[in-house]
PDB file of N, CA and C in Angstrom:
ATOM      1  N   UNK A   1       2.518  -4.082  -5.306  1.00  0.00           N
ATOM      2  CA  UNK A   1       2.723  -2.932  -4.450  1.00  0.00           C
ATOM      3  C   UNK A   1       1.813  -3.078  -3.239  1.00  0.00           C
ATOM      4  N   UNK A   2       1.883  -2.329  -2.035  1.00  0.00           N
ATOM      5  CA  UNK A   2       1.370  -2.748  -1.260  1.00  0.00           C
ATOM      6  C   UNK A   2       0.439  -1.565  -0.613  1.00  0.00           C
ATOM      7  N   UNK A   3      -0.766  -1.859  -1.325  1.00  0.00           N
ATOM      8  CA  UNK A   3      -1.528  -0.147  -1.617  1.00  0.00           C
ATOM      9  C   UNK A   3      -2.472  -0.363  -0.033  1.00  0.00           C
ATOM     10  N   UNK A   4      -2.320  -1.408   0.422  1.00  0.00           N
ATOM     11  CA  UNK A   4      -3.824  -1.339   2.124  1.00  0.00           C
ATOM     12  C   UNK A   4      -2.367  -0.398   3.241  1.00  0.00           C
ATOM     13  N   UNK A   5      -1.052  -0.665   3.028  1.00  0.00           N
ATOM     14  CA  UNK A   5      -0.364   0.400   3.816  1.00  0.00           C
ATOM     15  C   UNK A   5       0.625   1.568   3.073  1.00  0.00           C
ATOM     16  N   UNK A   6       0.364   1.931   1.645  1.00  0.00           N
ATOM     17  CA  UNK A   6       0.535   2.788   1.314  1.00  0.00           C
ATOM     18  C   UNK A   6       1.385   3.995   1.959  1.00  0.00           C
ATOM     19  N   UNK A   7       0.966   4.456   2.422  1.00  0.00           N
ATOM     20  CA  UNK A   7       1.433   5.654   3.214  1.00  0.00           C
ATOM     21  C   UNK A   7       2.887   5.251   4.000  1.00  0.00           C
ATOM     22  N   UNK A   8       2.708   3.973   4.810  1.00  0.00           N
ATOM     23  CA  UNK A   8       3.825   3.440   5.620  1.00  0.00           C
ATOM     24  C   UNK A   8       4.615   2.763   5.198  1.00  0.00           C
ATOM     25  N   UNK A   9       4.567   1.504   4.298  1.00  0.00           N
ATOM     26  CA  UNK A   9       5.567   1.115   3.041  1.00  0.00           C
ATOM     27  C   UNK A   9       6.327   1.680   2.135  1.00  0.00           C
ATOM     28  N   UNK A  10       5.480   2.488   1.544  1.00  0.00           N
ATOM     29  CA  UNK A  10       5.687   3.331   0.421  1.00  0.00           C
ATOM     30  C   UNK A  10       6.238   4.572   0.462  1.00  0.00           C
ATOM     31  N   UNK A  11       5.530   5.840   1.004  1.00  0.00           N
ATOM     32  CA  UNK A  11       5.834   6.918   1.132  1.00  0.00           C
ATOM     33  C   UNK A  11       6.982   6.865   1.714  1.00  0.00           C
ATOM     34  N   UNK A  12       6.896   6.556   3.412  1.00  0.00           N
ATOM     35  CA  UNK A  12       7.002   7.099   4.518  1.00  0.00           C
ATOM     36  C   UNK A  12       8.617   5.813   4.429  1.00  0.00           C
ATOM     37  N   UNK A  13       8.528   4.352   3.800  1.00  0.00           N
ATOM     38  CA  UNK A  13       9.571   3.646   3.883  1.00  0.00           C
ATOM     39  C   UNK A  13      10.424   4.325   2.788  1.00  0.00           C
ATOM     40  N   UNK A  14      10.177   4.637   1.153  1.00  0.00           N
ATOM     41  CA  UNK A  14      11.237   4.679   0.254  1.00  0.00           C
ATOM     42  C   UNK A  14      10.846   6.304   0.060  1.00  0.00           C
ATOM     43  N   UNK A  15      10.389   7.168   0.793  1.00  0.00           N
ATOM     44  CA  UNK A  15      10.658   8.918   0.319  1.00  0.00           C
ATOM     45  C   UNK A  15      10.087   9.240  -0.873  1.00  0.00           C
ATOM     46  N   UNK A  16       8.879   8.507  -0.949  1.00  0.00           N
ATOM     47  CA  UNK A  16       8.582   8.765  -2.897  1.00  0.00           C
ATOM     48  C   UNK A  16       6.848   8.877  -2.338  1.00  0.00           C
ATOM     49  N   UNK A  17       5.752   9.397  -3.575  1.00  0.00           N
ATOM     50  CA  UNK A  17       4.677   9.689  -3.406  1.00  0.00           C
ATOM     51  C   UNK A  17       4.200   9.882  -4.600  1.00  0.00           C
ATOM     52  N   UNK A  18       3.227   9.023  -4.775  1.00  0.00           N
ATOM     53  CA  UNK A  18       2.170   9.238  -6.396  1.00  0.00           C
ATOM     54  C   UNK A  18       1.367  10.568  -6.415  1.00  0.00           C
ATOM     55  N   UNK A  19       1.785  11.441  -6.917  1.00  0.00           N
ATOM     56  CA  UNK A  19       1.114  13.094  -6.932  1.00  0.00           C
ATOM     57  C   UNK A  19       0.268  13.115  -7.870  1.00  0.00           C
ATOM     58  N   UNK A  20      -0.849  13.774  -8.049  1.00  0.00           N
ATOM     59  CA  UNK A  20      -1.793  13.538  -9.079  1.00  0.00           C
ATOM     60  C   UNK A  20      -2.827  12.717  -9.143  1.00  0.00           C
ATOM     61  N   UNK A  21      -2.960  11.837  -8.258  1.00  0.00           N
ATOM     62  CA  UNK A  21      -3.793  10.920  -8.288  1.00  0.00           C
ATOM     63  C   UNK A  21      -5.655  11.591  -8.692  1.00  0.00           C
ATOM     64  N   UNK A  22      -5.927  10.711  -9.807  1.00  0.00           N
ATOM     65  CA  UNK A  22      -7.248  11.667 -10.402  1.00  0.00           C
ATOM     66  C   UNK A  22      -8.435  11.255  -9.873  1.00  0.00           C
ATOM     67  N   UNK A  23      -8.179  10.091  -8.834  1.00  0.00           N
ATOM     68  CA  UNK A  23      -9.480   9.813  -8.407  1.00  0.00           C
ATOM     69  C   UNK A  23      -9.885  10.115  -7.159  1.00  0.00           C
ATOM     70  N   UNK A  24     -10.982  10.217  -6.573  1.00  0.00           N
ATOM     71  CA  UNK A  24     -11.406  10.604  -5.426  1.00  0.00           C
ATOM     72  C   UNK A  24     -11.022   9.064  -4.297  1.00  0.00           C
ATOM     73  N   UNK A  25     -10.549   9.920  -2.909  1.00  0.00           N
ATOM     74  CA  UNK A  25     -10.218   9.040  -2.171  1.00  0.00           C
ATOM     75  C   UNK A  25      -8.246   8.942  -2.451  1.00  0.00           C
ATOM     76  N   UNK A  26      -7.872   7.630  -1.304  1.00  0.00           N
ATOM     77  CA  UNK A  26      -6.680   7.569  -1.355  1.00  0.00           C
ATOM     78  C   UNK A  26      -6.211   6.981  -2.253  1.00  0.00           C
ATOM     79  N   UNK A  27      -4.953   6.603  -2.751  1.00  0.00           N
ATOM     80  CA  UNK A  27      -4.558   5.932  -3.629  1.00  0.00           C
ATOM     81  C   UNK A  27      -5.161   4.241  -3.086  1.00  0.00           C
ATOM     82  N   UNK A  28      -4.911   3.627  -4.740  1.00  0.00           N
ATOM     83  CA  UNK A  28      -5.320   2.017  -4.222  1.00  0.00           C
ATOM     84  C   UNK A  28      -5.062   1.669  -5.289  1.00  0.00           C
ATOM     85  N   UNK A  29      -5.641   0.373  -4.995  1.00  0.00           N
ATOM     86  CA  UNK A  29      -4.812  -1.067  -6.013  1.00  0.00           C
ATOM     87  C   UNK A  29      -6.122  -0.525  -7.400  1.00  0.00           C
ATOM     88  N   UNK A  30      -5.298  -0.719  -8.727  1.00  0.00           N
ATOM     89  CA  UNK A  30      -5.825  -0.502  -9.935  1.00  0.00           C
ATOM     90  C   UNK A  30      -7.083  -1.621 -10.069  1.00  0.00           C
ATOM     91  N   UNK A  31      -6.737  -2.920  -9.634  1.00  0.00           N
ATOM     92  CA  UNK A  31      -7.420  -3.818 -10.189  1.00  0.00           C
ATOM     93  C   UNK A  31      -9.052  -3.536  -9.325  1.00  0.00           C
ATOM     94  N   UNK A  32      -9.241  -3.088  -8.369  1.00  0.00           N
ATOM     95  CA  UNK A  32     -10.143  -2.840  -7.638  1.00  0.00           C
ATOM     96  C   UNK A  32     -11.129  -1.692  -8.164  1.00  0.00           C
ATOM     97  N   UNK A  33     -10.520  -1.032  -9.172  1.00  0.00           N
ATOM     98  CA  UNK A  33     -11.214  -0.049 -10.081  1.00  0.00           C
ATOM     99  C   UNK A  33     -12.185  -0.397 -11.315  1.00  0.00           C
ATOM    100  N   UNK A  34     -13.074   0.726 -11.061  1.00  0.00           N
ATOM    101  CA  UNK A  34     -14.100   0.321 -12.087  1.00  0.00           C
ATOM    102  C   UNK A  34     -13.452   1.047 -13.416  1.00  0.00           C
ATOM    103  N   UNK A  35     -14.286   0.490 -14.527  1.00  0.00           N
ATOM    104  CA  UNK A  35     -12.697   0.163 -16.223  1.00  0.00           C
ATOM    105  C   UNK A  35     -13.172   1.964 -16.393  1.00  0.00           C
ATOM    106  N   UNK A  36     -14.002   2.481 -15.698  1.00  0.00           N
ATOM    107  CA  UNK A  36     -14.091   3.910 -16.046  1.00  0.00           C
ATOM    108  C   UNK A  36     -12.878   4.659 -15.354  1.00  0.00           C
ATOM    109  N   UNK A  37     -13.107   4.580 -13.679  1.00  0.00           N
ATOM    110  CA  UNK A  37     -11.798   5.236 -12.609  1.00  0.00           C
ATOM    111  C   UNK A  37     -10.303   4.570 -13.329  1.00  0.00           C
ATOM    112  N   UNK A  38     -10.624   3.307 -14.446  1.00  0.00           N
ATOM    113  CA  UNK A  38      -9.201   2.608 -14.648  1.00  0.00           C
ATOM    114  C   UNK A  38      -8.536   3.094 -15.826  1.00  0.00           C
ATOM    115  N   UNK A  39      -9.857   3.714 -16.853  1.00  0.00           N
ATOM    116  CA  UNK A  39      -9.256   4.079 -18.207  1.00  0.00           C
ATOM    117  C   UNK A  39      -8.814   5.815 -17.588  1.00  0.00           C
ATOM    118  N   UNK A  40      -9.412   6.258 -16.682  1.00  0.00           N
ATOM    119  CA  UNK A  40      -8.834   7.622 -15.900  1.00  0.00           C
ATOM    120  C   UNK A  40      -7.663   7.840 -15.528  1.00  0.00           C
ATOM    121  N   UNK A  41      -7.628   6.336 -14.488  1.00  0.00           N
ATOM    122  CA  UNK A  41      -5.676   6.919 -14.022  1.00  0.00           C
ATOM    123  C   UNK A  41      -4.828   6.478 -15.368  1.00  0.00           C
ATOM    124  N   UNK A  42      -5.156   5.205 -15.855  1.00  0.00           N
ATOM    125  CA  UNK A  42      -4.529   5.171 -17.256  1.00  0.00           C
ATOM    126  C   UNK A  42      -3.758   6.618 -18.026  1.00  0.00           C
ATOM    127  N   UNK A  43      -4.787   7.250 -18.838  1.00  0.00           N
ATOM    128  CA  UNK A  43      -4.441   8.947 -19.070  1.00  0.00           C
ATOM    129  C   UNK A  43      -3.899   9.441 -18.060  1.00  0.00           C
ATOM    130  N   UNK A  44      -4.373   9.752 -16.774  1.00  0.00           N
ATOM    131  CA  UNK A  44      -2.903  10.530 -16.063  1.00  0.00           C
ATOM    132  C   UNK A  44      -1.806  10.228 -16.133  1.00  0.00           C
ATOM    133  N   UNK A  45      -1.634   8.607 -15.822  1.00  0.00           N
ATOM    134  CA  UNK A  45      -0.374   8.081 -15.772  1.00  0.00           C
ATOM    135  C   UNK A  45       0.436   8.620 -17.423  1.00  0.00           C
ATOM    136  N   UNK A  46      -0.273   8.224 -18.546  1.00  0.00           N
ATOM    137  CA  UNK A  46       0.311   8.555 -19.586  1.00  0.00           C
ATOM    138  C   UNK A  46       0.437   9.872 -19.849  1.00  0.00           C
ATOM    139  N   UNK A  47       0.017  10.611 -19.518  1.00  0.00           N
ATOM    140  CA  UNK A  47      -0.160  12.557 -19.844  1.00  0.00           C
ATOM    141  C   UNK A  47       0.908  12.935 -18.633  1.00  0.00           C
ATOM    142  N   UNK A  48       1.633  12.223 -17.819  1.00  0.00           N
ATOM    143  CA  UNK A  48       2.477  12.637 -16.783  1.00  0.00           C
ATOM    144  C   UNK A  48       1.229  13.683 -15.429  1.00  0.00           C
ATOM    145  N   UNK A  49      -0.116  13.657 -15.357  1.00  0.00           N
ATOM    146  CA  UNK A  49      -0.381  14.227 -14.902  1.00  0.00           C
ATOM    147  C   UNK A  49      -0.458  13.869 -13.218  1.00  0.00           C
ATOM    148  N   UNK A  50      -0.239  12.606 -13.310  1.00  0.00           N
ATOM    149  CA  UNK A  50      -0.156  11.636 -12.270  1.00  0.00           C
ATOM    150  C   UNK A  50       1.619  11.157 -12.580  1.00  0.00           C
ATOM    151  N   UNK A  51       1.949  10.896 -11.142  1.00  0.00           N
ATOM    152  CA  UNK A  51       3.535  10.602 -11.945  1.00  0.00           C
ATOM    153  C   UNK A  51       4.224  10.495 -10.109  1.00  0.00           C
ATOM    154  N   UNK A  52       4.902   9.609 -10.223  1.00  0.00           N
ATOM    155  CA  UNK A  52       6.138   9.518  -9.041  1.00  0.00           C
ATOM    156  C   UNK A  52       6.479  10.612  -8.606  1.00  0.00           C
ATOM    157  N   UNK A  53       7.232  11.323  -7.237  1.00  0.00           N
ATOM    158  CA  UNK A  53       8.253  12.206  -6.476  1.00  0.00           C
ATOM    159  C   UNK A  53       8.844  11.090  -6.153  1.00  0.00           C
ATOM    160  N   UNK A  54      10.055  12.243  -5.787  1.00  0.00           N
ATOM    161  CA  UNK A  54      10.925  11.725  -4.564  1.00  0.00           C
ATOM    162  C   UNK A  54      10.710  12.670  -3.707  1.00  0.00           C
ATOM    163  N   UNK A  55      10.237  12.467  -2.757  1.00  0.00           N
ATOM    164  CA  UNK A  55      10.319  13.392  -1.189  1.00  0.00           C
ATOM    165  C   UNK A  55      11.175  13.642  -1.214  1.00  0.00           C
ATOM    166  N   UNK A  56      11.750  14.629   0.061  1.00  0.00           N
ATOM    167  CA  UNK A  56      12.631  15.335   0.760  1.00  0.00           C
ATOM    168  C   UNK A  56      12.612  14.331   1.891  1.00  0.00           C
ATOM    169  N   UNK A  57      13.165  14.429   3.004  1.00  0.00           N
ATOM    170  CA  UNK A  57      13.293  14.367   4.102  1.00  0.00           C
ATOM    171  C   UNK A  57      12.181  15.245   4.896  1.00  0.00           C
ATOM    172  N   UNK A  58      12.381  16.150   4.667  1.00  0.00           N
ATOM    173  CA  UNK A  58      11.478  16.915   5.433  1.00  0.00           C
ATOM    174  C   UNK A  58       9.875  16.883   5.152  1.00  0.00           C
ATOM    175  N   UNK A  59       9.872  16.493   3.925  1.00  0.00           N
ATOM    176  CA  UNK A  59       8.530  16.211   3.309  1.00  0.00           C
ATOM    177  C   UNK A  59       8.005  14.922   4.094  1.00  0.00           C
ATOM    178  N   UNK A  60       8.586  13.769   3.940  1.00  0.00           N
ATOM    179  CA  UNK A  60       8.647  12.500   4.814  1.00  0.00           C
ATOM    180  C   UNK A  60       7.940  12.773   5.911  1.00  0.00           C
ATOM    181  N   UNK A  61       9.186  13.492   6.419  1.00  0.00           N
ATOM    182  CA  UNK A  61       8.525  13.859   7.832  1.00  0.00           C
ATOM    183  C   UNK A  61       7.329  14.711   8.145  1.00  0.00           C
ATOM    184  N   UNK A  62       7.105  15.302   7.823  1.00  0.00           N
ATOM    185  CA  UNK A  62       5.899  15.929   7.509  1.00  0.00           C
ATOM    186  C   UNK A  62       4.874  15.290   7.416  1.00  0.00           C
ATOM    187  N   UNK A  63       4.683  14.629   6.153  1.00  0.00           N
ATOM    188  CA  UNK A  63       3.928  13.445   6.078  1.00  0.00           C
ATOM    189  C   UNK A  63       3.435  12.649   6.736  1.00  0.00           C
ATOM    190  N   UNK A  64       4.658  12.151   7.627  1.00  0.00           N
ATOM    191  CA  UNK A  64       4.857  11.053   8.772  1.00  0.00           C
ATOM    192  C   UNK A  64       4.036  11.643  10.155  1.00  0.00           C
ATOM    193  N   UNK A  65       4.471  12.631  10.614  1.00  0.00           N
ATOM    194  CA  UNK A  65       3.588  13.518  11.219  1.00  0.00           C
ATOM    195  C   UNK A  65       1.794  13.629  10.963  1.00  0.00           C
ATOM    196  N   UNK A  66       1.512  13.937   9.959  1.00  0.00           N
ATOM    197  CA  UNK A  66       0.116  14.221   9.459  1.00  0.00           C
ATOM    198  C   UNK A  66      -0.226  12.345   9.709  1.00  0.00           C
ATOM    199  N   UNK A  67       0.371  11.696   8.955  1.00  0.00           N
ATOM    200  CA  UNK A  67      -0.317  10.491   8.929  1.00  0.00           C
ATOM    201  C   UNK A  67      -1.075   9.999  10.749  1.00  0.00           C
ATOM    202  N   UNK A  68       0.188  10.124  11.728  1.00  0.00           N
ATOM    203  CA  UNK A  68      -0.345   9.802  12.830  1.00  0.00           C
ATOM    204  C   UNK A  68      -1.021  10.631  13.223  1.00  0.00           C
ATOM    205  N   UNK A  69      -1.246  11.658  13.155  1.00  0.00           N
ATOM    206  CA  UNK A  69      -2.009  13.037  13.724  1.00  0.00           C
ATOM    207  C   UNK A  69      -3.682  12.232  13.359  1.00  0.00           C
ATOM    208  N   UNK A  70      -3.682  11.785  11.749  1.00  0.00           N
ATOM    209  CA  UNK A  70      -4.860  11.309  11.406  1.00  0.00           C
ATOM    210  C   UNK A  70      -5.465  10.090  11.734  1.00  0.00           C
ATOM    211  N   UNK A  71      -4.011   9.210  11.988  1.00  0.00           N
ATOM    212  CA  UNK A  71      -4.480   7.792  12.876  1.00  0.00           C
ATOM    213  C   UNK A  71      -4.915   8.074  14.347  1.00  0.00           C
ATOM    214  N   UNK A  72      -4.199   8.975  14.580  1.00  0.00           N
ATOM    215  CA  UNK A  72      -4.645   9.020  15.820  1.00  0.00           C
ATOM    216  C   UNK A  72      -6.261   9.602  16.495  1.00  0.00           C
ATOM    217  N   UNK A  73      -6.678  10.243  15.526  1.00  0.00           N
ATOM    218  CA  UNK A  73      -7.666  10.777  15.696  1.00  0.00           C
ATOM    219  C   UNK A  73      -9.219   9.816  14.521  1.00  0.00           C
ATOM    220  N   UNK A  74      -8.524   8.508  14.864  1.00  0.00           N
ATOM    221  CA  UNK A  74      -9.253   7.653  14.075  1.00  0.00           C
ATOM    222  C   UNK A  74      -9.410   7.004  12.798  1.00  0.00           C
ATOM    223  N   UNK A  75      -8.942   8.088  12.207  1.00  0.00           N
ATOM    224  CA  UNK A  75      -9.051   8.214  10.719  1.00  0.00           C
ATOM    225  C   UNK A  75      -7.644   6.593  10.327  1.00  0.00           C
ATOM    226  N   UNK A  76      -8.363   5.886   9.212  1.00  0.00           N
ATOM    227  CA  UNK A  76      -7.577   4.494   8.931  1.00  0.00           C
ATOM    228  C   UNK A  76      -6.472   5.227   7.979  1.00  0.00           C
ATOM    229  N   UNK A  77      -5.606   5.222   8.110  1.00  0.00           N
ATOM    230  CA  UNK A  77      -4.163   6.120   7.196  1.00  0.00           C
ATOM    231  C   UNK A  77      -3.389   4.294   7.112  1.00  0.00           C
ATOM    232  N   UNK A  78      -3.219   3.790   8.462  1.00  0.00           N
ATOM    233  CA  UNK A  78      -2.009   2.220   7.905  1.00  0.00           C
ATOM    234  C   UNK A  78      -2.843   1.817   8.102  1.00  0.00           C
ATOM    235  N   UNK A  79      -2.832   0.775   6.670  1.00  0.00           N
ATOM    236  CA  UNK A  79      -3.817  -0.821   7.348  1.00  0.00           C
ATOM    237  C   UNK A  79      -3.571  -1.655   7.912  1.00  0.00           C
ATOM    238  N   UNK A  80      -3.785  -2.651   7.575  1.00  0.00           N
ATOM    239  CA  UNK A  80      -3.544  -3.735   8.678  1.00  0.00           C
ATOM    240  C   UNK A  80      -2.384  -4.201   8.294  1.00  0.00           C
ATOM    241  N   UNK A  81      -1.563  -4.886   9.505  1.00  0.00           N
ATOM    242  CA  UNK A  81      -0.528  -5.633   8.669  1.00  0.00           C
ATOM    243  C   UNK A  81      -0.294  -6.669   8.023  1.00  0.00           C
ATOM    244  N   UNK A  82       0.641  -7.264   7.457  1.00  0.00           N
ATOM    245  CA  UNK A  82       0.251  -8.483   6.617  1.00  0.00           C
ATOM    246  C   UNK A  82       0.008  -9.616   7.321  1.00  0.00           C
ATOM    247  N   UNK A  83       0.308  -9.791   8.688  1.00  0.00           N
ATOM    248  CA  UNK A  83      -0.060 -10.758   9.357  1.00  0.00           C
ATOM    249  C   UNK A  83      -1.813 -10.713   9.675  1.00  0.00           C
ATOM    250  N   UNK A  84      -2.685  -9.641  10.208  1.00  0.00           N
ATOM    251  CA  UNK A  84      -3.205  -9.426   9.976  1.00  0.00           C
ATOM    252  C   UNK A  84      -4.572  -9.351   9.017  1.00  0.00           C
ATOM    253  N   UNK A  85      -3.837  -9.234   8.178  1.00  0.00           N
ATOM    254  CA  UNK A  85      -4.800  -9.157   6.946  1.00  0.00           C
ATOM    255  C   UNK A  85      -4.630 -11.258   6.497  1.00  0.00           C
ATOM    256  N   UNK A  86      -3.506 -11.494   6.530  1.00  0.00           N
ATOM    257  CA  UNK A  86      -3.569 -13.226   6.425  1.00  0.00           C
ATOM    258  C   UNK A  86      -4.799 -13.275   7.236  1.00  0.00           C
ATOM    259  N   UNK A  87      -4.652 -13.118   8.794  1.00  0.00           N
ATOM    260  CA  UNK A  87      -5.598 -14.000   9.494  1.00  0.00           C
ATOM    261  C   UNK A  87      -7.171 -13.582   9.166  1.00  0.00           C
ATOM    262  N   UNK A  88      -7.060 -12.625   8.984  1.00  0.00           N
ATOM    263  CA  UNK A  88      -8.499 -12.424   8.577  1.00  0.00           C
ATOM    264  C   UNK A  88      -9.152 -13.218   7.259  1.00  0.00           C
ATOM    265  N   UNK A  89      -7.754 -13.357   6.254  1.00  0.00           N
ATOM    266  CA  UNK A  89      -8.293 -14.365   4.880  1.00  0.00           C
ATOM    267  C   UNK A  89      -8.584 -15.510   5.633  1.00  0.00           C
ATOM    268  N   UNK A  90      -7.696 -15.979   6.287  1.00  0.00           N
ATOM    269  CA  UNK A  90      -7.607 -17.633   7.182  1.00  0.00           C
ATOM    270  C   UNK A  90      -8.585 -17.659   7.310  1.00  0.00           C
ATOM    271  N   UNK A  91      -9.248 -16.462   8.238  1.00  0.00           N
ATOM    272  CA  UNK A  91     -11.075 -17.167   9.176  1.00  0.00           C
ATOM    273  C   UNK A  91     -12.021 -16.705   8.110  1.00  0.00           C
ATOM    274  N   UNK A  92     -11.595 -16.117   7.169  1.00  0.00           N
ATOM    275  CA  UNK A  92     -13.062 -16.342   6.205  1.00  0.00           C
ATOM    276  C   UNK A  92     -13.276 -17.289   5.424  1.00  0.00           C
ATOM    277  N   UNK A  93     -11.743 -17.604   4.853  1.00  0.00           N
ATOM    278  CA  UNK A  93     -11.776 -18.950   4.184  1.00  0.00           C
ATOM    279  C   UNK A  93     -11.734 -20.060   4.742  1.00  0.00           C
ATOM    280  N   UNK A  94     -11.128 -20.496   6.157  1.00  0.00           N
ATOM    281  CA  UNK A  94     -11.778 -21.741   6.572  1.00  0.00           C
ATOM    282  C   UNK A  94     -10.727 -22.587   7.437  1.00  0.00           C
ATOM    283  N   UNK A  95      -9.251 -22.193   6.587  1.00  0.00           N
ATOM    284  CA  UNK A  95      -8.120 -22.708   6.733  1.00  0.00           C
ATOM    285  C   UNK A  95      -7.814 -22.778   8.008  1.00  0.00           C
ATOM    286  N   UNK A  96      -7.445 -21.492   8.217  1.00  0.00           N
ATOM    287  CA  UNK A  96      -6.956 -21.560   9.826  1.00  0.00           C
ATOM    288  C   UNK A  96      -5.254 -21.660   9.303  1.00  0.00           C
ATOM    289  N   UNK A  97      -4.924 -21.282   8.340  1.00  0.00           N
ATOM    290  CA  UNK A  97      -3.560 -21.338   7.847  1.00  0.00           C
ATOM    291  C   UNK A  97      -3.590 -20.179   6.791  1.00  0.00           C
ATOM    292  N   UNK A  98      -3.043 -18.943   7.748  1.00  0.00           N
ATOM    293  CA  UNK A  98      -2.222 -17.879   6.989  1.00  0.00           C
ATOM    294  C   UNK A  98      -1.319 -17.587   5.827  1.00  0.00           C
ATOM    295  N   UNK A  99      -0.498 -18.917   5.646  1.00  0.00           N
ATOM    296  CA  UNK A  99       0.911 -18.854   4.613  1.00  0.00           C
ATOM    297  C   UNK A  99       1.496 -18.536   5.311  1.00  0.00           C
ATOM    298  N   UNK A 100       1.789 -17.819   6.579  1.00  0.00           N
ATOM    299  CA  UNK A 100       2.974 -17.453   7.143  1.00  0.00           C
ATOM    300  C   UNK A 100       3.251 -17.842   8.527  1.00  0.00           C
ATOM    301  N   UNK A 101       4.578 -17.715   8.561  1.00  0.00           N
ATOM    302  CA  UNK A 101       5.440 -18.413  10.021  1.00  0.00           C
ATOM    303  C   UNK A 101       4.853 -17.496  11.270  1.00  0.00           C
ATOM    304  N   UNK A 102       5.171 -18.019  12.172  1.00  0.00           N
ATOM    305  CA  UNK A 102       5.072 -17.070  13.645  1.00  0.00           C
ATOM    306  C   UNK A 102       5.366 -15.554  13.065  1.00  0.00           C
ATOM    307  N   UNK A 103       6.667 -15.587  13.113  1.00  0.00           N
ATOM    308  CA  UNK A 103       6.922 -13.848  12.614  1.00  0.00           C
ATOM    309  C   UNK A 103       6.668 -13.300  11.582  1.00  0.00           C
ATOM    310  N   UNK A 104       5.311 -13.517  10.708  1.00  0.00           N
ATOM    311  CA  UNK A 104       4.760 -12.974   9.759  1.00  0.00           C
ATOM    312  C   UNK A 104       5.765 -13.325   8.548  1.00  0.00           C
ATOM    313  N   UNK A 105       6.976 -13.950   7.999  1.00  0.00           N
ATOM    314  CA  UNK A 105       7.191 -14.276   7.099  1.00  0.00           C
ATOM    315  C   UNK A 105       6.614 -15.238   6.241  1.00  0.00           C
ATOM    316  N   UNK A 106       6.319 -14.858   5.254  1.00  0.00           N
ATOM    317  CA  UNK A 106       6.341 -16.233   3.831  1.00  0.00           C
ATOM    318  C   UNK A 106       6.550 -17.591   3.926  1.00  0.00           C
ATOM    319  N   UNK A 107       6.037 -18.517   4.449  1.00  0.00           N
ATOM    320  CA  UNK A 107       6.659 -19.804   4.379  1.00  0.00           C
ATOM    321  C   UNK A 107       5.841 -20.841   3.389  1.00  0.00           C
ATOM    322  N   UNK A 108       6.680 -21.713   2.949  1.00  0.00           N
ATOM    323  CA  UNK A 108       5.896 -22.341   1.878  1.00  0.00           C
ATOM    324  C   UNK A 108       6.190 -22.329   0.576  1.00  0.00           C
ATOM    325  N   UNK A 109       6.634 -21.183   0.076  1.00  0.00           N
ATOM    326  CA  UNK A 109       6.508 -20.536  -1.260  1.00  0.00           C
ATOM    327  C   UNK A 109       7.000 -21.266  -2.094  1.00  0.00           C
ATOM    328  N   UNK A 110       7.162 -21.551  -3.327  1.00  0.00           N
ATOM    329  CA  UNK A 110       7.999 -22.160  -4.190  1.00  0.00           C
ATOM    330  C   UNK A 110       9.119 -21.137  -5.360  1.00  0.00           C
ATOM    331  N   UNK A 111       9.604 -20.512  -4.546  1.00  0.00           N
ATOM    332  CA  UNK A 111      10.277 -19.652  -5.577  1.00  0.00           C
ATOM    333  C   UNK A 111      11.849 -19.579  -5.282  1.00  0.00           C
ATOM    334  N   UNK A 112      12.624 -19.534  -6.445  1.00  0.00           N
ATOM    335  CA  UNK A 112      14.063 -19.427  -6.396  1.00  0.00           C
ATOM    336  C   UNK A 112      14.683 -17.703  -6.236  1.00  0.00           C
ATOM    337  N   UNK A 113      15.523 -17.806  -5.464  1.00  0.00           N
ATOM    338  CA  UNK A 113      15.949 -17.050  -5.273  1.00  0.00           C
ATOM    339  C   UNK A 113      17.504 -17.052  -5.373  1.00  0.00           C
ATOM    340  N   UNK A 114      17.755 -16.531  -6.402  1.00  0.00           N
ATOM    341  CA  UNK A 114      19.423 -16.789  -6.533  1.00  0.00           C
ATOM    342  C   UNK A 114      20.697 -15.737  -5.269  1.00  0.00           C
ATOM    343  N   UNK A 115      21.398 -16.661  -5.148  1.00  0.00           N
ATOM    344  CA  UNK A 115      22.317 -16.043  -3.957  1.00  0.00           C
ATOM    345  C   UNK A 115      23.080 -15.353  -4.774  1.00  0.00           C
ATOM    346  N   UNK A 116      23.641 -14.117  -4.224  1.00  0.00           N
ATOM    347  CA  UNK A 116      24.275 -13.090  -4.229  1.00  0.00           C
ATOM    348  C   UNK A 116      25.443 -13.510  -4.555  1.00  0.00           C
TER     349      UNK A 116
END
């Protein structure tokens, strides 16, 4: 899942939103959690106290609204993009090679993909 743009992938692309979330701060990647914040969302997730929507439309928008209201006024709501966030792995690690083409796609990969 792609929890550094959350809000803009997720929400704001497929109309859906993790409600409940029991920990302080925004949602984020599980593995980045300490096994205390991890055995936490664990129980929500299982007690339904934490659990998927589907937005509205209007909720979306709404949303969509607030999010830039908050980017705009500084606050980090989208992260970086995946091109982005490559180049920054690139220059820490050394490479100078992202994994990806000019237009931010995947290149390289070794995976099958069966045609339609």
């Amino acid at each position: 899942m792609n929890y550094a743009n959350y809000e803009q992938k997720i929400v704001e692309l497929f109309s859906v939103a993790l409600v409940g979330w029991p920990l302080d701060g925004h949602v984020r990647n599980p593995g980045a959690l300490s096994s205390k914040d991890d055995n936490t969302l664990r129980d929500a997730l299982s007690c339904k106290v934490c659990k998927w929507t589907l937005l509205t439309p209007e909720e979306v928008a709404a949303r969509r609204i607030d999010n830039q209201y908050h980017e705009a006024n500084g606050e980090q709501v989208y992260g970086p993009t995946r091109k982005e966030r490559a180049c920054n792995v690139a220059s820490t690690n050394g490479s100078g090679d992202s994994g990806e083409g000019d237009d931010g796609t995947d290149v390289g990969m070794d995976v099958d993909i069966p045609s339609p």
